[in-house]
Protein backbone atom coordinates (compact mmCIF):
# COMPACT_ATOMS: atom_id res chain seq x y z
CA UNK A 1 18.58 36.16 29.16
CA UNK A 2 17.09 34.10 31.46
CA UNK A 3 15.38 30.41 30.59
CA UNK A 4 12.75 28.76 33.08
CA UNK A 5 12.98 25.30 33.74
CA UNK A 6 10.66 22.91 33.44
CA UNK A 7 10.50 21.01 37.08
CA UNK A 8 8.31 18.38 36.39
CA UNK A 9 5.62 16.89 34.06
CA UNK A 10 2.23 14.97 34.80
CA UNK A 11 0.86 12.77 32.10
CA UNK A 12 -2.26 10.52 32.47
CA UNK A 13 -2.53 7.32 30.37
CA UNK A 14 -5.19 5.19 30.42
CA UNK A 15 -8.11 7.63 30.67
CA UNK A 16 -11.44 6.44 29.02
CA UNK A 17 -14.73 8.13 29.36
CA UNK A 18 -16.81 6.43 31.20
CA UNK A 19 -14.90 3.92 32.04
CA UNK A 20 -13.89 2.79 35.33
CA UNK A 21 -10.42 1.71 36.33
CA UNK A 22 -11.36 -1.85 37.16
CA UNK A 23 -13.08 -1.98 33.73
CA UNK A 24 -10.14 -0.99 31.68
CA UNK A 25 -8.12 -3.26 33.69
CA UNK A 26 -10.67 -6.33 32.54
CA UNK A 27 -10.26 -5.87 28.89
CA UNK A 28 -6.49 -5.75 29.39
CA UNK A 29 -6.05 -9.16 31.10
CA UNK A 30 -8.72 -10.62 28.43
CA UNK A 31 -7.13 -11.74 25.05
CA UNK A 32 -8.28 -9.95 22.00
CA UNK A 33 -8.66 -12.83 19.73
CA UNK A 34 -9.85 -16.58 21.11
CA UNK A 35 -7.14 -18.91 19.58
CA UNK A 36 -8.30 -22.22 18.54
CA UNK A 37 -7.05 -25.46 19.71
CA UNK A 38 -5.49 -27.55 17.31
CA UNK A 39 -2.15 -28.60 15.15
CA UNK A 40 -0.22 -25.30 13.82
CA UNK A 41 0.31 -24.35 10.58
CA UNK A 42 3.80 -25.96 9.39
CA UNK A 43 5.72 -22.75 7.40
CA UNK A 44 5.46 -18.96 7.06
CA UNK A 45 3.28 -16.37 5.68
CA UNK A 46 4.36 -15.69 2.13
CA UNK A 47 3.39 -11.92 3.40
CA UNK A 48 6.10 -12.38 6.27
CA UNK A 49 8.99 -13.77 4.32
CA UNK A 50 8.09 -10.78 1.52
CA UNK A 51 8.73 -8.67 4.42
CA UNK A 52 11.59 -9.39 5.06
CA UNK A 53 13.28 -8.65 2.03
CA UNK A 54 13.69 -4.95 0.62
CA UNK A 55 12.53 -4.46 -3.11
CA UNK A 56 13.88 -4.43 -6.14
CA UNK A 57 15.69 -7.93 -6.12
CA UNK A 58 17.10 -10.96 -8.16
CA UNK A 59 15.53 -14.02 -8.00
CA UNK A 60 19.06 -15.26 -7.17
CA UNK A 61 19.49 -12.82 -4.41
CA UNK A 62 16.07 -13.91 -2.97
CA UNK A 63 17.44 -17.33 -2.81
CA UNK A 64 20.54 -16.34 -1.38
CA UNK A 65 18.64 -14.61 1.50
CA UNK A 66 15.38 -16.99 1.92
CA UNK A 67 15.83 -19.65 -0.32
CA UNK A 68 15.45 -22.08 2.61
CA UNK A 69 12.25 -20.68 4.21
CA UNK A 70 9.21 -22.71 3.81
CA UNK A 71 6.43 -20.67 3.04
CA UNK A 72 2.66 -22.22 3.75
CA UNK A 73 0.42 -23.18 0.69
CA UNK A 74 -2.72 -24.07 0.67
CA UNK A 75 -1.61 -27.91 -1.06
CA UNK A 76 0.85 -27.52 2.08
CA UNK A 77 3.67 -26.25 3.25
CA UNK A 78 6.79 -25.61 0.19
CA UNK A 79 10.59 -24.41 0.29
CA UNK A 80 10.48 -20.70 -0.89
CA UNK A 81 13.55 -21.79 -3.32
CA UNK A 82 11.45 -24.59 -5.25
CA UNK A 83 8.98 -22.32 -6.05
CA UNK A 84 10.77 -20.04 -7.27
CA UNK A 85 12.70 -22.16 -9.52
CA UNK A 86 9.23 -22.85 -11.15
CA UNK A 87 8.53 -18.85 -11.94
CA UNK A 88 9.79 -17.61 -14.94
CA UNK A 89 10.57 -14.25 -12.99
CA UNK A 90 14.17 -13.30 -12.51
CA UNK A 91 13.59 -9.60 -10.95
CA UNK A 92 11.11 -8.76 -9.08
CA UNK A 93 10.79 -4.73 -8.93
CA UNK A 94 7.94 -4.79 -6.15
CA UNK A 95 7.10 -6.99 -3.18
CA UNK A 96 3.69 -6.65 -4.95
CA UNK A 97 5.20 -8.58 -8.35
CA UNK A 98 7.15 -11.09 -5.80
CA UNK A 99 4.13 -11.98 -4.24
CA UNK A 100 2.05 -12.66 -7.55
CA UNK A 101 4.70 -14.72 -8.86
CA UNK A 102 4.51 -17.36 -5.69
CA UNK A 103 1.19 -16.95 -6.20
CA UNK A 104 0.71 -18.03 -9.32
CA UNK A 105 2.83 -21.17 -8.85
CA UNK A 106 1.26 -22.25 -5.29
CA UNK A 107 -2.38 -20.92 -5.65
CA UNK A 108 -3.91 -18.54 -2.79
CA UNK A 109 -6.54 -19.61 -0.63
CA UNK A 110 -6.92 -21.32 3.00
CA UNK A 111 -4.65 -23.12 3.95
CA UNK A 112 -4.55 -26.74 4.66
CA UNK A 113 -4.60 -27.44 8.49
CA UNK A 114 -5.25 -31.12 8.87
């Protein structure tokens, strides 16, 4: 049995039609979102410290893990584990159900930068 070898492999990246090089190079050095100037945004997205976590879990085990995050609300920013101790939730079976929970003790809507 014989096996042929592969010697070598050419892949192009980068190719756009209609595009030139210098064009494609533009866009790359340009940001894709204009950031405002301004104060930031004290805390984290509730949707980043829910991601963190793996579901089902205990409120207790929640507290354990991220009880000292401070999440952003739109009154301001609030430790994770004071809010919590105002849900009547214990388990939470979904990110979906922890998220509603905060929710419905912070509010959702903009929040606050000034």
């Amino acid at each position: 049995m014989t096996v042929d070898a592969i010697e070598s492999v050419t892949v192009r990246t980068g190719d756009v039609p209609g595009m030139s090089e210098e064009e494609t190079e533009e866009e790359a050095a340009e940001p894709a979102v204009e950031l405002g100037e301004g104060t930031g945004v004290e805390g984290a997205p509730l949707a980043r410290v829910a991601a963190r976590l793996t579901w089902p879990q205990e409120r207790s085990r929640i507290v354990e893990k991220e009880g000292d995050a401070t999440i952003r609300t739109p009154e301001g920013p609030r430790d994770l584990e004071d809010v919590l101790a105002e849900t009547e939730t214990t388990y939470f079976d979904t990110r979906q159900t922890f998220v509603e929970a905060v929710e419905s003790v912070v509010g959702r809507g903009p929040v606050q930068t000034e």
